[in-house]
Protein backbone atom coordinates (compact mmCIF):
# COMPACT_ATOMS: atom_id res chain seq x y z
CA UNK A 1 8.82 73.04 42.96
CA UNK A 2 9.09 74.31 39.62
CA UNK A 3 10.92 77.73 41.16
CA UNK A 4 13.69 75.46 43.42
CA UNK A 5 14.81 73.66 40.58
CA UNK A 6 15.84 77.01 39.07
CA UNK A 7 17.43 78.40 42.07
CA UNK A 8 19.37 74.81 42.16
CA UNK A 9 20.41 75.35 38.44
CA UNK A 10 21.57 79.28 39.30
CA UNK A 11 23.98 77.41 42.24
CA UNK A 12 25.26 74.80 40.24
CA UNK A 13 26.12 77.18 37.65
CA UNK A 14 28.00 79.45 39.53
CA UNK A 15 29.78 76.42 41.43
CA UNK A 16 31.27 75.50 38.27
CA UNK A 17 31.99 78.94 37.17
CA UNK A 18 34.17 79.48 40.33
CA UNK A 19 35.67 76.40 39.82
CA UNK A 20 36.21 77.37 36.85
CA UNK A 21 37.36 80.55 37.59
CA UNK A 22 39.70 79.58 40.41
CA UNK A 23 41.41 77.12 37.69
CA UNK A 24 42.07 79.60 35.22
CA UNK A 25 43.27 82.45 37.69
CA UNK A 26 45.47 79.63 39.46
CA UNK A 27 47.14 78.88 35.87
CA UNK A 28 47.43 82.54 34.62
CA UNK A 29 48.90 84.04 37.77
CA UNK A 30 51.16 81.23 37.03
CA UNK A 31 52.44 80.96 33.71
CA UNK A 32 52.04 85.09 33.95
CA UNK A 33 54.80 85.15 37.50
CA UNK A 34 56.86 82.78 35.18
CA UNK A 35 56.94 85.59 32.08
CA UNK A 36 57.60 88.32 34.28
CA UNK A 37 60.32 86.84 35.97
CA UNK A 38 61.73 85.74 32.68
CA UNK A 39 61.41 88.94 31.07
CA UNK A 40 62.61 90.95 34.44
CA UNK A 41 65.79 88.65 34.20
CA UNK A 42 66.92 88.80 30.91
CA UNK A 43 66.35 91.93 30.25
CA UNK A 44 67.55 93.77 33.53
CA UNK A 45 63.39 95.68 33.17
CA UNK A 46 62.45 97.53 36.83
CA UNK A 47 58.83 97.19 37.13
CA UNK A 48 57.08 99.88 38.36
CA UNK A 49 53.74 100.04 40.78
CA UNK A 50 51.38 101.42 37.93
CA UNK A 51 53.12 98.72 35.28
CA UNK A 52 52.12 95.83 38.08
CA UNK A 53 48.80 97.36 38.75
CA UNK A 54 47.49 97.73 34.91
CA UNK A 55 48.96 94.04 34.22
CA UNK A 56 47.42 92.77 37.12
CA UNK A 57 43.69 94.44 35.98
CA UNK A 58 44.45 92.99 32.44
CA UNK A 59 45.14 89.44 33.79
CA UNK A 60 41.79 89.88 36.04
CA UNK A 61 39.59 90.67 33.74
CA UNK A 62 40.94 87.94 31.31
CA UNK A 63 40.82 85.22 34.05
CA UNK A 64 36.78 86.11 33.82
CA UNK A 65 36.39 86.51 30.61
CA UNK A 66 38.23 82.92 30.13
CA UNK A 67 36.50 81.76 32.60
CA UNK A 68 32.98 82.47 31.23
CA UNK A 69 34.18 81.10 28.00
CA UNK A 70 34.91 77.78 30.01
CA UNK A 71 32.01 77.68 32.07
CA UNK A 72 29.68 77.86 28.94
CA UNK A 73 31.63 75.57 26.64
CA UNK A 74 31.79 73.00 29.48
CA UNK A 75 27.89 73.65 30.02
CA UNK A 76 27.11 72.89 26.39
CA UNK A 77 28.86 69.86 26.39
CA UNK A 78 27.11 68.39 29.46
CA UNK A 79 23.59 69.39 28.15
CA UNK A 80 24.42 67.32 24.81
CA UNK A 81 26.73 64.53 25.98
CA UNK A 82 25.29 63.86 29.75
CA UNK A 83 22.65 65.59 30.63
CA UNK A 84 20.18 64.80 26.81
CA UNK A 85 21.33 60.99 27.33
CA UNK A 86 20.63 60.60 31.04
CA UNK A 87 17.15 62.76 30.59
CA UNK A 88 16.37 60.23 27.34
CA UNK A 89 17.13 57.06 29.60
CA UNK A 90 15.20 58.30 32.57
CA UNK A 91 12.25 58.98 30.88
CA UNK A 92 12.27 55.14 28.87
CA UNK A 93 12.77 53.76 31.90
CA UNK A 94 9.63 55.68 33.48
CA UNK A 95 7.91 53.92 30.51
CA UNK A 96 9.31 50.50 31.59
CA UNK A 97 7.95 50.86 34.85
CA UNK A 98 4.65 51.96 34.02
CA UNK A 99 4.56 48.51 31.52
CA UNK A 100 5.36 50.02 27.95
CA UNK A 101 7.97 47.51 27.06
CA UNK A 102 8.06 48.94 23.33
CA UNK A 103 9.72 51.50 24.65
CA UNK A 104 13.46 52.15 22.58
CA UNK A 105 16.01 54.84 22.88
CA UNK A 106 17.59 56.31 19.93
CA UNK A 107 21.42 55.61 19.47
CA UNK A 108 23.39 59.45 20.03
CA UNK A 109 24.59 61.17 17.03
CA UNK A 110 28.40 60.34 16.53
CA UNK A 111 29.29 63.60 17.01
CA UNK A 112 30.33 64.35 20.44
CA UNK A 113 28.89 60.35 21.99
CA UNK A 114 30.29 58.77 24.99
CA UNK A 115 30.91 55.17 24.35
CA UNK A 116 29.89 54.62 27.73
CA UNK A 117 25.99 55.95 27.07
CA UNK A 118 26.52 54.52 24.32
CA UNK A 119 27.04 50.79 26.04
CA UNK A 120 24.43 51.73 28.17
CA UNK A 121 21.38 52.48 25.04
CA UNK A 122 22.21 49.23 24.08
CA UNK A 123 22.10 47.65 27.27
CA UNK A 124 18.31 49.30 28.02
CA UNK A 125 17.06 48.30 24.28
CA UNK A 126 17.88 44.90 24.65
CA UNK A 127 16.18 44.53 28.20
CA UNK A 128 13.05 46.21 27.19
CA UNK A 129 13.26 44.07 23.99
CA UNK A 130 13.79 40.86 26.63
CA UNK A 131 11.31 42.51 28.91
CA UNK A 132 8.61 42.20 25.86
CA UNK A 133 9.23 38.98 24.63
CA UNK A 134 8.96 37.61 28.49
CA UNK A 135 5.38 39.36 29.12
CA UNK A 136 4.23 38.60 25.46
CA UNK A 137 5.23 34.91 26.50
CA UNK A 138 3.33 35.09 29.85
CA UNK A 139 0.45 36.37 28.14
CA UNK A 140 0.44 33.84 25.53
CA UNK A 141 1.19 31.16 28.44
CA UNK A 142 -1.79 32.31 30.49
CA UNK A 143 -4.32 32.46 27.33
CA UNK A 144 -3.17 29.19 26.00
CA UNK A 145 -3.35 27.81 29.61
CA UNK A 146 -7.18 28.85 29.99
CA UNK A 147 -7.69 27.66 26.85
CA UNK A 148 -6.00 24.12 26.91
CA UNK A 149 -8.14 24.02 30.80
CA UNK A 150 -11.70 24.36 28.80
CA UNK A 151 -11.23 21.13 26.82
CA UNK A 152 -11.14 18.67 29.90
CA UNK A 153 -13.19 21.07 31.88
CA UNK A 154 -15.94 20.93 29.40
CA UNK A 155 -15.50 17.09 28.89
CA UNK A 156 -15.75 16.35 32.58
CA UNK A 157 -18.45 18.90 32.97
CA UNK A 158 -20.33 17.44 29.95
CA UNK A 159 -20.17 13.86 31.59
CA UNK A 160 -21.03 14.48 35.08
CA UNK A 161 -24.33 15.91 33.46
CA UNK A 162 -25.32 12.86 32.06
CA UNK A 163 -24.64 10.74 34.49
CA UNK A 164 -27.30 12.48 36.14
CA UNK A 165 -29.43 11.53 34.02
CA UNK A 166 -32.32 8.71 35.50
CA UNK A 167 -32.45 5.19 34.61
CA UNK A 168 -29.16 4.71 32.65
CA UNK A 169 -27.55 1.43 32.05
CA UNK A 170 -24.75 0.38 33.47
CA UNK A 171 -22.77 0.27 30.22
CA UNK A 172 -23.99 3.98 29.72
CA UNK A 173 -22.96 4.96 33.33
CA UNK A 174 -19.23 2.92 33.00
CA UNK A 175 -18.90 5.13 29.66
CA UNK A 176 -19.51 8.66 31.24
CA UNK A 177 -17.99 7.87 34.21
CA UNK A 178 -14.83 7.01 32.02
CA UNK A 179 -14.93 10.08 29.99
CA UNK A 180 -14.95 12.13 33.38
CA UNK A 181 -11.97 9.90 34.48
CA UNK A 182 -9.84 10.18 31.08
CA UNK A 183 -10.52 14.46 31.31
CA UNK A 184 -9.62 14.60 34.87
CA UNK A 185 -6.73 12.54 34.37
CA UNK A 186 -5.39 14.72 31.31
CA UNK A 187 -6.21 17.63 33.37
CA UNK A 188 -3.58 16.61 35.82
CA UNK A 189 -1.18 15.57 33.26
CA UNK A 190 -1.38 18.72 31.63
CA UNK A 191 -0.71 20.36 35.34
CA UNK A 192 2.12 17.94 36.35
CA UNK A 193 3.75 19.05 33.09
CA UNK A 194 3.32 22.93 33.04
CA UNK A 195 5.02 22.30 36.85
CA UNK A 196 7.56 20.33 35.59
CA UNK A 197 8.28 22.61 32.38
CA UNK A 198 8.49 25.68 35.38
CA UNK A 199 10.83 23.59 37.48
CA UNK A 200 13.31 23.23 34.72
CA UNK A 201 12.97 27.07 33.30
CA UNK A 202 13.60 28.60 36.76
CA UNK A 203 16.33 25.63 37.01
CA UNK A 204 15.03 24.69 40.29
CA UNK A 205 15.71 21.20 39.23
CA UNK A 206 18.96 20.07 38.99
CA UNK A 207 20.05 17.58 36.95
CA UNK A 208 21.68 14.31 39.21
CA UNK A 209 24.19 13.33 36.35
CA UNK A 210 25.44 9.80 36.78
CA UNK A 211 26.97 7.61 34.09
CA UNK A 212 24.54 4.71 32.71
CA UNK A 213 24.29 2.92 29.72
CA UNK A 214 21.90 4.74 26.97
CA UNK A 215 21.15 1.64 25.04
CA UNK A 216 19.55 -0.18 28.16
CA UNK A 217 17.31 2.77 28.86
CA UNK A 218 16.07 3.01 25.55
CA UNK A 219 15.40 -0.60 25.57
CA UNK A 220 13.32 0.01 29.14
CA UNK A 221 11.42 2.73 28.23
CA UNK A 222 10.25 1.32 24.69
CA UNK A 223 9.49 -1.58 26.18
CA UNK A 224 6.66 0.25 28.15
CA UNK A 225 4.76 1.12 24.94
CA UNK A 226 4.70 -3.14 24.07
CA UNK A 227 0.65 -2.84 24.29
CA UNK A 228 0.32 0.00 22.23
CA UNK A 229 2.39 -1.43 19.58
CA UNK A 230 0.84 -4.63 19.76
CA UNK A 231 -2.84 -3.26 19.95
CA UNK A 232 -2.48 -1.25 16.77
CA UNK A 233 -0.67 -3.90 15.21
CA UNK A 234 2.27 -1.60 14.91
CA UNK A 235 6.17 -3.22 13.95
CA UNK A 236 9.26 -2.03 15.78
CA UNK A 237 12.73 -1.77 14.42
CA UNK A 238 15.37 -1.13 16.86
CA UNK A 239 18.95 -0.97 15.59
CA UNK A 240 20.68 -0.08 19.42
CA UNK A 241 24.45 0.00 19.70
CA UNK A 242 25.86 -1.43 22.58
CA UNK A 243 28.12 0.00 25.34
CA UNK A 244 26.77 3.57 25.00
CA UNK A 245 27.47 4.94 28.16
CA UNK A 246 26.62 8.78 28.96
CA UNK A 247 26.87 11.04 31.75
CA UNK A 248 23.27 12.94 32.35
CA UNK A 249 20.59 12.46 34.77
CA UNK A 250 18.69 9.07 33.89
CA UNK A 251 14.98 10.26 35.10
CA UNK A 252 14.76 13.68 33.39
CA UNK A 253 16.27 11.88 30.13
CA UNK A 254 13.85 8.86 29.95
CA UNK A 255 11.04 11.90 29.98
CA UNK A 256 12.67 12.84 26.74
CA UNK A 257 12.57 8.65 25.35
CA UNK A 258 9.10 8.33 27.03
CA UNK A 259 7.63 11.51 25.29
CA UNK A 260 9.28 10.93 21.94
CA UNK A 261 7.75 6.97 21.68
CA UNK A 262 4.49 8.12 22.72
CA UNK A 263 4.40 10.45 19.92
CA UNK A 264 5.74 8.11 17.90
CA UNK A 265 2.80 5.23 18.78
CA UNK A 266 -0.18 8.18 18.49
CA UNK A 267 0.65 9.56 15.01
CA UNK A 268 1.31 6.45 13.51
CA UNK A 269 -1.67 4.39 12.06
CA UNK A 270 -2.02 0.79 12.60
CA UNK A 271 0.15 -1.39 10.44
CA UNK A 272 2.60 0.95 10.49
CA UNK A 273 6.67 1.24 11.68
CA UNK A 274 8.24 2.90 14.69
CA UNK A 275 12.19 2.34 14.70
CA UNK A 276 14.95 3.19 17.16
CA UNK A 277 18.12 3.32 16.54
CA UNK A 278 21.68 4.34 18.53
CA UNK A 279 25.06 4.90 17.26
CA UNK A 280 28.16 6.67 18.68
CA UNK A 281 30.48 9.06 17.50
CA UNK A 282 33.93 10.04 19.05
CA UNK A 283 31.88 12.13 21.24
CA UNK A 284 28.03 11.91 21.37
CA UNK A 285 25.32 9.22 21.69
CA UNK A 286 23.31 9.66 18.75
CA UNK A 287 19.66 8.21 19.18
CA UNK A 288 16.78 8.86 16.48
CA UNK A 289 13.04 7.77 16.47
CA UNK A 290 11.05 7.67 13.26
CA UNK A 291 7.48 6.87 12.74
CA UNK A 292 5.61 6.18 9.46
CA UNK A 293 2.95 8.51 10.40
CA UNK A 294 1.36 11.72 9.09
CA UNK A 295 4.54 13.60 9.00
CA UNK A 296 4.45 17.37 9.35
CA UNK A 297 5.11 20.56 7.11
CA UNK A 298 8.30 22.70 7.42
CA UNK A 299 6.43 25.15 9.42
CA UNK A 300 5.02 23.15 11.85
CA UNK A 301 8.43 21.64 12.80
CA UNK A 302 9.88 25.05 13.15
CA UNK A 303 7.24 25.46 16.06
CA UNK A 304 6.83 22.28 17.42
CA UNK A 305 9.01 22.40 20.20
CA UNK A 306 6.78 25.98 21.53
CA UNK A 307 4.38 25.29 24.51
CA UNK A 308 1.24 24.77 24.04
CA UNK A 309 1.85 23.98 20.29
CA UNK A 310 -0.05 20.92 18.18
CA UNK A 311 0.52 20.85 14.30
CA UNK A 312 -1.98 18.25 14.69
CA UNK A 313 -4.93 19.13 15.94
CA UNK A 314 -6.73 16.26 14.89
CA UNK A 315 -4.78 14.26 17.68
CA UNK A 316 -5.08 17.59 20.42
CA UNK A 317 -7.32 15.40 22.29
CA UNK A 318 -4.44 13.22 23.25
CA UNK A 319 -2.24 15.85 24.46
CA UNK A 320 -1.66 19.35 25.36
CA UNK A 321 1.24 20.65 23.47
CA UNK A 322 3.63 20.84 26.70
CA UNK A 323 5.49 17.21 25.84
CA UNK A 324 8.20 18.80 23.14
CA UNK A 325 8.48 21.52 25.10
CA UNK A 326 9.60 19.64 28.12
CA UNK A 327 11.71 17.69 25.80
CA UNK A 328 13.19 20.38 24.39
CA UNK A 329 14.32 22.22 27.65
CA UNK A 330 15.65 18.96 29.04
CA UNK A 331 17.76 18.63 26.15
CA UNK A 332 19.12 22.02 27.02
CA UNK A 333 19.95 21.24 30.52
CA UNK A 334 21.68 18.34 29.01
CA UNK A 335 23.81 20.74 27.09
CA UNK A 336 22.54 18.15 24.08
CA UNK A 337 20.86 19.09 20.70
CA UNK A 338 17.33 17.86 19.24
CA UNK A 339 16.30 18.59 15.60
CA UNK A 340 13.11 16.89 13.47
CA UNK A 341 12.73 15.70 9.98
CA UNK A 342 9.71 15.39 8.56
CA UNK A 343 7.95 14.57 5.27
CA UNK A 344 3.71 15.27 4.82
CA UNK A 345 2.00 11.49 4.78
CA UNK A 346 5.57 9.68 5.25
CA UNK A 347 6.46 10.24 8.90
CA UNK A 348 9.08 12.41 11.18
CA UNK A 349 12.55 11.16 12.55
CA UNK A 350 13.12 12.80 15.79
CA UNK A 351 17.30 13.36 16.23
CA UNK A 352 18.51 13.60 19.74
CA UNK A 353 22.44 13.95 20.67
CA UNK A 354 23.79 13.60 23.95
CA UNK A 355 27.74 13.99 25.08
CA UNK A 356 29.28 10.24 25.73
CA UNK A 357 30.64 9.79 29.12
């Protein structure tokens, strides 16, 4: 193998040298016929046999001496300016394929670099840099997947054991056979979301946009939470302009109004305030939710949006971290913005914008 590559190398050197070679000779003969005739003209000169043979023996052995010249410059320059680059990329990409996404090429040295490698390094280091964050995102998906699975798993599992157990009352049996029953159902509500959440990241659903009134959805969907908020003794303030109309797709967007109010309701204790309000600018329907609940640090706002993330994990038993996320990528599709504001022990306003109709 090793002894074909050189015998390859020998012919492609000596292709170019003839090329090379033929070039050359094709230009001196030439320029050196144009001279000749020049000089032959103007000076009324009678060339002789012996003065055309020693010319013609100097112009041949310049031709290969130019022609060497050529044939290693030209060599030189495609080891450093092709050959090093395309060698440098081949063997990253090698890497990539094998699974070492950490993989980076260095940037050529100024001297003698071809934009177009150039554009091309920094085309491959940001794919293997996308490439990275993507499996460092499946990784973390899977993990926190397994791990948000246990919870209910155990829950159910822990149940169903005791309901084994002999002579139990009937209160005892309707309370275990509940707890199985609340971790099977947020088992499924964790799976209907991480579908959902893959749906609308491989944008295999499509939003339906129609144009509705905003202020008469927010209206329905808050109006769904009217046992929770009475329950935990919990006032509303609503503050909804009227005539709001928008252009998005109603069912994916009351998954954003649903999410947000049940938020709202859980981290806010009894006796407390949820409001609602909607204005309008020139261009965008402007709806925010606050709560007077536990409110949330700086840091845990930046990351509240991730999958899988709880700043509170005193309420994780009431969700699995997928709700903002699914929020958040809806939002997206809606080509709207969502941003939080939050103060520790005073509560969070939630700040959704959406383009008017």
């Amino acid at each position: 193998m090793k002894k074909s590559g050189i015998v390859k190398s020998v012919f492609k050197w000596l292709n170019n040298y003839f090329l090379f070679f033929l070039l050359v000779a094709f230009v001196i003969t030439c320029c050196t016929m144009l001279f000749v005739s020049t000089l032959r003209d103007s000076l009324n000169i009678t060339l002789t046999d012996e003065n055309i043979s020693a010319a013609a023996k100097l112009t041949f052995w310049n031709v290969v001496l130019l022609t060497l010249i050529f044939t290693v410059i030209d060599a030189v320059r495609r080891k450093l300016t092709v050959e090093r680059p395309v060698k440098r990329i081949v063997e990253a990409a090698e890497k990539i394929v094998k699974g070492d996404f950490s993989v980076r090429i260095k940037p050529q040295s100024k001297f003698g670099a071809d934009d177009s490698f150039k554009r091309v390094i920094e085309c491959f280091n940001k794919m293997a840099e996308e490439l990275g964050s993507v499996e460092t995102l499946r990784t973390d998906f899977i993990a926190n997947v397994s791990h948000e699975m246990k919870t209910p798993l155990a829950v159910m599992q822990n149940y169903g054991t005791l309901l084994q157990t002999p002579h139990l009352s009937e209160e005892q049996r309707m309370e275990y056979a509940k707890g199985v029953t609340d971790g099977s159902r947020r088992l499924a509500d964790m799976m209907t979301n991480i579908l959902k959440l893959n749906r609308l990241e491989n944008q295999k659903i499509y939003p339906k946009t129609e144009e509705f009134d905003l202020g008469e959805q927010l209206c329905e969907c808050l109006l769904q939470f009217e046992n929770v908020w009475e329950t935990s003794n919990i006032e509303i303030e609503t503050d909804i302009a009227e005539n709001v109309i928008v252009r998005a797709d109603a069912e994916l967007l009351s998954h954003v109004w649903n999410n947000l109010f049940s938020n709202a309701f859980k981290f806010t204790e009894a006796g407390g305030c949820v409001s609602v309000t909607l204005t309008a600018t020139d261009h965008h329907a402007v709806v925010k939710v606050k709560d007077t609940g536990c409110g949330m640090s700086k840091e845990v706002g930046e990351r509240i949006f991730e999958k899988f993330y709880q700043g509170d994990t005193s309420h994780s038993v009431q969700g699995n971290g997928l709700g903002l996320a699914l929020v958040k990528r809806v939002i997206d599709i809606m080509q709207g913005e969502i941003g939080v504001e939050s103060v520790v022990g005073e509560g969070s306003t939630f700040t959704v914008r959406i383009r008017r109709a």
